[in-house]
Protein backbone atom coordinates (compact mmCIF):
# COMPACT_ATOMS: atom_id res chain seq x y z
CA UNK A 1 -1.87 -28.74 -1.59
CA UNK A 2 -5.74 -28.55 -2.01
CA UNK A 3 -5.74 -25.65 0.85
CA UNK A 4 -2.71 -23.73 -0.67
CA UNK A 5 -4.77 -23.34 -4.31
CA UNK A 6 -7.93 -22.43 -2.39
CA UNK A 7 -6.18 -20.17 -0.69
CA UNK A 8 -4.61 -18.74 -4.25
CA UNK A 9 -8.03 -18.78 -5.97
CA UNK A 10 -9.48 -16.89 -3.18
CA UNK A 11 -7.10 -14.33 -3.52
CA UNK A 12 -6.78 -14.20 -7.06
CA UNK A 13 -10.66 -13.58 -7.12
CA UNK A 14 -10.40 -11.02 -4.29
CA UNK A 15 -7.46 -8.74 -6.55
CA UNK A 16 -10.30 -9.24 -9.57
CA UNK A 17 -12.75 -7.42 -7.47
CA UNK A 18 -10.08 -4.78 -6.41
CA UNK A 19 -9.25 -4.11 -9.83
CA UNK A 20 -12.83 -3.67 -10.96
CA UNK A 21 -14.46 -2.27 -7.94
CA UNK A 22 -14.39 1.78 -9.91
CA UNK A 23 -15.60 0.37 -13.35
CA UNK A 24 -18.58 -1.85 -11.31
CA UNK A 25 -19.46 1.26 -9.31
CA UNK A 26 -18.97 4.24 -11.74
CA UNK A 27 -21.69 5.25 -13.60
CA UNK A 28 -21.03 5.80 -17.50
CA UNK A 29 -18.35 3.68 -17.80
CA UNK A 30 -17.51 3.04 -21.90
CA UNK A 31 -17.01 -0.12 -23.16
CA UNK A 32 -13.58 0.23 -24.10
CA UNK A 33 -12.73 1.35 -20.50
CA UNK A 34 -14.32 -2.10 -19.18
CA UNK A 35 -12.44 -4.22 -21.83
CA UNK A 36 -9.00 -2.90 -20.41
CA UNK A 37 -10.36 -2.94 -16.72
CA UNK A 38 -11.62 -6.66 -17.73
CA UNK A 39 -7.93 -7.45 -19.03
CA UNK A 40 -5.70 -5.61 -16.24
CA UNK A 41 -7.66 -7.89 -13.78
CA UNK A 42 -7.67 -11.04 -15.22
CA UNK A 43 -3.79 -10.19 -15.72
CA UNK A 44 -3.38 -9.49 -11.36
CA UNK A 45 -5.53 -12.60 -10.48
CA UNK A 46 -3.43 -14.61 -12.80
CA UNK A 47 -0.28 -13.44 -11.55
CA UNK A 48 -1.95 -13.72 -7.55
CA UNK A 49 -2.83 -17.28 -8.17
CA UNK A 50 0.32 -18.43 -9.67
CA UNK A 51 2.42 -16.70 -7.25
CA UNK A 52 0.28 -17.86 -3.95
CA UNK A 53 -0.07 -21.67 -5.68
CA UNK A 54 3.63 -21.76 -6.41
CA UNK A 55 6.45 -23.61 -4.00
CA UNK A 56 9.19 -21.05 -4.98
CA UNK A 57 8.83 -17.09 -4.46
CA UNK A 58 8.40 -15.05 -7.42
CA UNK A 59 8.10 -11.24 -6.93
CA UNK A 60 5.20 -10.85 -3.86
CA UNK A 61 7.31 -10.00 -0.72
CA UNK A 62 5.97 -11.11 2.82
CA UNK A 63 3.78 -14.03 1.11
CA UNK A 64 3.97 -16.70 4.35
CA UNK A 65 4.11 -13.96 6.99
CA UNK A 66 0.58 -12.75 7.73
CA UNK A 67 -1.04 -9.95 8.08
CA UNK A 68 1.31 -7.72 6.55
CA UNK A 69 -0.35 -8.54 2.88
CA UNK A 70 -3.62 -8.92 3.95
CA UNK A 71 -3.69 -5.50 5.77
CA UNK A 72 -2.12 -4.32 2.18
CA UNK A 73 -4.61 -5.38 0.56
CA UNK A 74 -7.23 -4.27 2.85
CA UNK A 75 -6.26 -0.68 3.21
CA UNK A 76 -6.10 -0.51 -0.77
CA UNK A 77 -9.36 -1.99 -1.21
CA UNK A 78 -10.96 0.22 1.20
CA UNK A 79 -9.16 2.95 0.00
CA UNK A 80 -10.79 2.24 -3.78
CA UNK A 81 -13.93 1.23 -2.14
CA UNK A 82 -14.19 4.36 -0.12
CA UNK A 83 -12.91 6.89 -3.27
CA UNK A 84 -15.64 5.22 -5.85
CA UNK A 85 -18.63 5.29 -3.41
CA UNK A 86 -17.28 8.99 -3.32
CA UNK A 87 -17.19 9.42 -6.89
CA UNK A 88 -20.67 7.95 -7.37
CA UNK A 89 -21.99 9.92 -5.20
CA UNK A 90 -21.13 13.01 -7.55
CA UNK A 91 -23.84 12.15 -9.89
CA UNK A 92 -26.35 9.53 -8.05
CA UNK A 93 -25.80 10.85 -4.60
CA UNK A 94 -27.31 8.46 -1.67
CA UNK A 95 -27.16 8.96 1.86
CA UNK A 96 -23.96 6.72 2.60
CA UNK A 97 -22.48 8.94 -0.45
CA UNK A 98 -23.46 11.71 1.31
CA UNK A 99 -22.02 10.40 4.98
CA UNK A 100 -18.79 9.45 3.34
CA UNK A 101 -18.44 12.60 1.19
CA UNK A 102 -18.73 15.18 4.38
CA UNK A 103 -16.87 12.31 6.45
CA UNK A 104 -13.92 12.82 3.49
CA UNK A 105 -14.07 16.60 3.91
CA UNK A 106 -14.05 16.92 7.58
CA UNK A 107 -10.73 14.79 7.50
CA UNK A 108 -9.35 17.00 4.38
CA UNK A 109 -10.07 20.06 6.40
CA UNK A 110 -8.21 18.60 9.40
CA UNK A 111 -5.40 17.67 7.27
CA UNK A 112 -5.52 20.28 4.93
CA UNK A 113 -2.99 22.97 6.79
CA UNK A 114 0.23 24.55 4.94
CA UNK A 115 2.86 22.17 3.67
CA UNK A 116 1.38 19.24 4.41
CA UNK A 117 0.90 16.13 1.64
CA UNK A 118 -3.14 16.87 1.01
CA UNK A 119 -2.27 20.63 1.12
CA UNK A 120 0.25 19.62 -2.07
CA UNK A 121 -2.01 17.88 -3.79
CA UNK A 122 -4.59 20.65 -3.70
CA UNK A 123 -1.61 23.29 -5.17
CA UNK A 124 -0.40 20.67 -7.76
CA UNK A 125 -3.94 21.30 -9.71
CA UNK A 126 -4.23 23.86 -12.38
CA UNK A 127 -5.41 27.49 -10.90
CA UNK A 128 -8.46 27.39 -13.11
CA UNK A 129 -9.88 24.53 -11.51
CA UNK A 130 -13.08 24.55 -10.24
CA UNK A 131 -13.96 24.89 -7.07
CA UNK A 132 -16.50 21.84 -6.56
CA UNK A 133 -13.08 19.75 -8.59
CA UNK A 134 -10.84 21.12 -5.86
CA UNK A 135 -13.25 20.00 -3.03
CA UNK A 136 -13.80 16.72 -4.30
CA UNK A 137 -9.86 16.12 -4.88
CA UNK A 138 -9.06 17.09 -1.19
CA UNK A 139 -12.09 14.86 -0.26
CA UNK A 140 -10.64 12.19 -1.83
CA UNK A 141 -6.62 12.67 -0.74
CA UNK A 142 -7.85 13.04 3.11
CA UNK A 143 -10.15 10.02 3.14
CA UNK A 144 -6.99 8.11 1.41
CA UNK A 145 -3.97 9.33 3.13
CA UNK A 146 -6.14 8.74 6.65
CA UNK A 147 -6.98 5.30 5.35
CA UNK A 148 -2.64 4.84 5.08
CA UNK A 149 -2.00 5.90 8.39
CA UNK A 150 -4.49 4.04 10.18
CA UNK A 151 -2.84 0.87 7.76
CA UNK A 152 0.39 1.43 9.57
CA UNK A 153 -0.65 1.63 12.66
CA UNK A 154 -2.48 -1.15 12.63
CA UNK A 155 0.59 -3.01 11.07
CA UNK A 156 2.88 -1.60 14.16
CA UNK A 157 -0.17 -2.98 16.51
CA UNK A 158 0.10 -6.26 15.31
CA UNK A 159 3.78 -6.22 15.51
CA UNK A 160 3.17 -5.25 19.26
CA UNK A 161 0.39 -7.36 20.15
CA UNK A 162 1.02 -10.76 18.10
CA UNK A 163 5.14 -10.45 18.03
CA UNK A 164 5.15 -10.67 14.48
CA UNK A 165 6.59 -12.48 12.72
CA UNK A 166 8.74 -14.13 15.42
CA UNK A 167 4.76 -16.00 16.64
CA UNK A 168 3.96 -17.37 12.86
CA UNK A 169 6.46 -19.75 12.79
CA UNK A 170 9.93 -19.73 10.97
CA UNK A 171 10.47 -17.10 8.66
CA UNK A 172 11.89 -18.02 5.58
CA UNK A 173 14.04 -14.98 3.97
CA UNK A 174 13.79 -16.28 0.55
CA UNK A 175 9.94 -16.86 0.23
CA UNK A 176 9.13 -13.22 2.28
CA UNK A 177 11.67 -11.72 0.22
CA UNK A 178 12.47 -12.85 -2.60
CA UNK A 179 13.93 -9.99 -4.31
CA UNK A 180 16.84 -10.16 -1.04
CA UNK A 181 19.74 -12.09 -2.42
CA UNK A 182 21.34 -13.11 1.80
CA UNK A 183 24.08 -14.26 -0.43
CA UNK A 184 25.53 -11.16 -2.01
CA UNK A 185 28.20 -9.12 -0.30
CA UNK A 186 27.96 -7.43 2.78
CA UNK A 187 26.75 -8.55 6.00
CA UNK A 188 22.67 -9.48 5.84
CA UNK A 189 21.59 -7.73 9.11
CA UNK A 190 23.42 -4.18 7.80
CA UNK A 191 21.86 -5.10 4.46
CA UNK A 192 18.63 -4.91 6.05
CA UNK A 193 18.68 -1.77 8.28
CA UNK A 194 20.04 -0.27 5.57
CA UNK A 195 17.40 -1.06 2.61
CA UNK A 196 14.92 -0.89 5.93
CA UNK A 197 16.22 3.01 6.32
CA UNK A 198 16.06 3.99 2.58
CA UNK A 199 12.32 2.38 2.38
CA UNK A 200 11.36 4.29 5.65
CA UNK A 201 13.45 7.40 4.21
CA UNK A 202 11.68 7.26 0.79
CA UNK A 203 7.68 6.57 2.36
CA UNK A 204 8.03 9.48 4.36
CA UNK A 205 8.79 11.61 1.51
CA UNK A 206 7.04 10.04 -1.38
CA UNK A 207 3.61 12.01 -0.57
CA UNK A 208 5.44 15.11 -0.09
CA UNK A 209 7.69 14.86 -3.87
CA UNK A 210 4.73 12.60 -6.24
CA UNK A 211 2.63 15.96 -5.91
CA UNK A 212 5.50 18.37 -6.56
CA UNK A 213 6.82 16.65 -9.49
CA UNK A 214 3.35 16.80 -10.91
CA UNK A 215 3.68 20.24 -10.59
CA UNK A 216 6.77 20.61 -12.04
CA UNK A 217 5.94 18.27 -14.77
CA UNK A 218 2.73 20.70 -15.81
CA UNK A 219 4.97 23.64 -16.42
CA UNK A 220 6.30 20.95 -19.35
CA UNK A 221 3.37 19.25 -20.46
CA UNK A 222 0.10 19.65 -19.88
CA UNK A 223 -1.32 20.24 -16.29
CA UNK A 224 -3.12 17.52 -14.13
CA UNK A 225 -6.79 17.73 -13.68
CA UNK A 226 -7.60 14.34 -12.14
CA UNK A 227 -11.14 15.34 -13.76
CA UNK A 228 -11.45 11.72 -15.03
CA UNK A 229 -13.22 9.27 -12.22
CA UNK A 230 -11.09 6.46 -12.90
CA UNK A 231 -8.06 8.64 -12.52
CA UNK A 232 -9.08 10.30 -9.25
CA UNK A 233 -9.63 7.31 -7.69
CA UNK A 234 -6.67 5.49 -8.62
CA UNK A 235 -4.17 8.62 -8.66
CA UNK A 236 -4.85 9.07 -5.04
CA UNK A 237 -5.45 5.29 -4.26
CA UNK A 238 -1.38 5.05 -5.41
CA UNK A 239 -0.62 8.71 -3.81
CA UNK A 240 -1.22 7.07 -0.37
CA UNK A 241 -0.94 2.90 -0.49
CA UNK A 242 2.46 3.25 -1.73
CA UNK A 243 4.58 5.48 0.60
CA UNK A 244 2.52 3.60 3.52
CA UNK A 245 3.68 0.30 1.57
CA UNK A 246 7.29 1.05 2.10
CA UNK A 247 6.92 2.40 5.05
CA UNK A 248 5.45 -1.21 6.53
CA UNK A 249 8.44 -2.65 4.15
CA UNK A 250 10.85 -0.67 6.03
CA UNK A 251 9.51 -1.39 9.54
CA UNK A 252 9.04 -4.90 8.85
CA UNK A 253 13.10 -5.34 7.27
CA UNK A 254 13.77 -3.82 10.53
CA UNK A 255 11.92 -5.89 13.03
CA UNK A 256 13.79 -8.92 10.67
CA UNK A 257 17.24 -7.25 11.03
CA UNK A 258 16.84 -7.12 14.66
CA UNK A 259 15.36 -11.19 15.08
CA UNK A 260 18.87 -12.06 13.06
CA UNK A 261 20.65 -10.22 15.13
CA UNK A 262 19.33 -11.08 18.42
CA UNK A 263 19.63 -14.66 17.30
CA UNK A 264 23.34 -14.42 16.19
CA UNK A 265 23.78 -12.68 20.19
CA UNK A 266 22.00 -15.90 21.79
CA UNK A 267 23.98 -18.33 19.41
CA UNK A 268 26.74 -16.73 20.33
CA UNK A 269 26.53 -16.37 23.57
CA UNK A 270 25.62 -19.93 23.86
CA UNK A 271 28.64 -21.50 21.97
CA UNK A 272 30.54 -19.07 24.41
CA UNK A 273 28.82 -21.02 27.56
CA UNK A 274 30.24 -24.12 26.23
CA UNK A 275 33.46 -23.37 26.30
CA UNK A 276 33.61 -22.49 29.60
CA UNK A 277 35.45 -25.14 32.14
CA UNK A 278 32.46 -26.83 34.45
C-alpha cells in the first residue's frame, strides 16, 4: 500500500512538472497565464494520484503494464522539454538553444518534402507569415514528430525484446483497459483487432487531417499563427504525441488480441488431448 501511493505521488509530481515545464522556462510569462498553468496542473496530478493510488481503474489505460505509460510520458515530456528550450532560445539564445534549434531544422529539412505531415503544417499557416515564424514552426513539428517515431519504435522494441506484456505478469483487461467492456456483445478477440485497426487506421492519418482541417477551418474563422509560445509548443506537442498514442494503443490491443487467442488455441487444444483414449 505504502509503495503503490509513493509510486502515485511520484507520478502525480512528475505530470506537475510536465504541465509547467513552458511557463517555468518561457520568458515573459503573465501572471494570469501562470495562475491557469498553476490550476491545469494541480488538476492532472490530482487526477494521476488518485487514479495510480486507486484499487479499481478509472480512465488511464495500460496502468499495471509497464513501459507503455512511462514511454508516454517520456516522449511527451521530452517533446515539451525539447520545444520550450527551443522557444527560449528565440529571445535568450544559449549554446544548447542553439544545438537544439539547428538540430530541429536539420530534421525539418529532412522531413520537410511534399505531402508529408511537417510539409502540412508549414502550408496550414497564413501566407503572410514570416519567414523566421515559418522556420521556427517547422523546427518545432520535425523535432516533435521525430521525437513520436522514435516513441514507437522504442515501444515495438520492447515488445520484441521484453515480450511484453506476456513477461510482466498477468494482464488484467479491466485495470489496462478500463474503458473495454469484455462483456458486451461480440466476441473480445474480434473486438480487439478491430478497435486495434481503427486506432492504427486513425494514428496514421491524424498528422496528415489535424493540419488540413486547420486549414480549412481558417477560410471560416480566423487563420492559425501559432505566434503565441505556449501555443507552439503545445499545438505541436499534441500534433505528434497523439497519433503516436494510438498508434502504440493499436499495436498494443493487437499484441492482446493475439495472447487471447493463442491462449483459447492451447486451452483448446489441451481439453482436446484429454479426450483422447490412452
Amino acid at each position: 500500500m505504502i509503495s503503490q501511493l509513493t509510486g502515485a505521488l511520484v507520478r502525480a509530481v512528475l505530470i506537475m512538472v510536465l504541465v509547467a515545464t513552458p511557463s517555468l522556462m518561457l520568458p515573459h510569462v503573465s501572471s494570469d497565464t501562470t495562475q491557469i498553468v498553476a490550476l491545469v496542473a494541480l488538476f492532472a496530478a490530482a487526477l494521476t494520484f488518485f487514479e495510480y493510488a486507486s484499487t479499481y481503474p478509472g480512465v488511464v489505460e495500460f496502468r499495471d503494464a509497464p513501459p507503455f505509460n512511462r514511454l508516454r510520458f517520456l516522449s511527451l515530456f521530452a517533446t515539451v522539454l525539447l520545444l520550450s528550450t527551443l522557444v527560449r532560445g528565440q529571445s535568450q539564445p544559449t549554446t544548447l538553444t542553439t544545438f537544439i534549434e539547428v538540430l530541429g531544422s536539420r530534421l525539418g529539412e529532412a522531413i520537410d518534402v511534399p505531402y508529408s505531415p511537417v510539409r502540412l503544417v508549414v502550408l496550414m499557416l497564413p501566407e503572410d507569415i514570416s519567414l523566421e515564424h515559418l522556420q521556427l514552426v517547422r523546427t518545432a513539428s520535425g523535432i516533435s514528430y521525430m521525437i513520436s517515431l522514435l516513441t514507437l519504435i522504442a515501444f515495438v522494441a520492447s515488445m520484441r525484446v521484453i515480450g511484453w506484456p506476456a513477461r510482466i505478469g498477468t494482464f488484467n483487461v479491466w485495470i489496462n483497459l478500463p474503458t473495454f467492456d469484455p462483456t458486451r456483445g461480440g466476441d473480445v478477440v474480434s473486438r480487439l483487432q478491430r478497435d486495434a485497426r481503427f486506432n492504427i487506421l486513425l494514428g496514421i492519418l491524424l498528422p496528415f487531417l489535424v493540419p488540413a482541417a486547420v486549414k480549412l477551418a481558417s477560410l471560416a474563422f480566423s487563420p492559425v499563427t501559432l505566434q503565441s509560445p505556449q501555443t507552439l509548443i503545445w499545438t505541436m506537442s499534441a500534433w505528434a504525441f497523439l497519433p503516436a498514442s494510438l498508434l502504440m494503443r493499436g499495436i498494443a490491443m493487437s499484441r492482446i488480441a493475439g495472447m487471447i487467442a493463442e491462449k483459447r488455441k492451447q486451452n483448446h487444444m489441451a481439453a482436446e488431448a484429454e479426450l483422447l483414449p490412452v
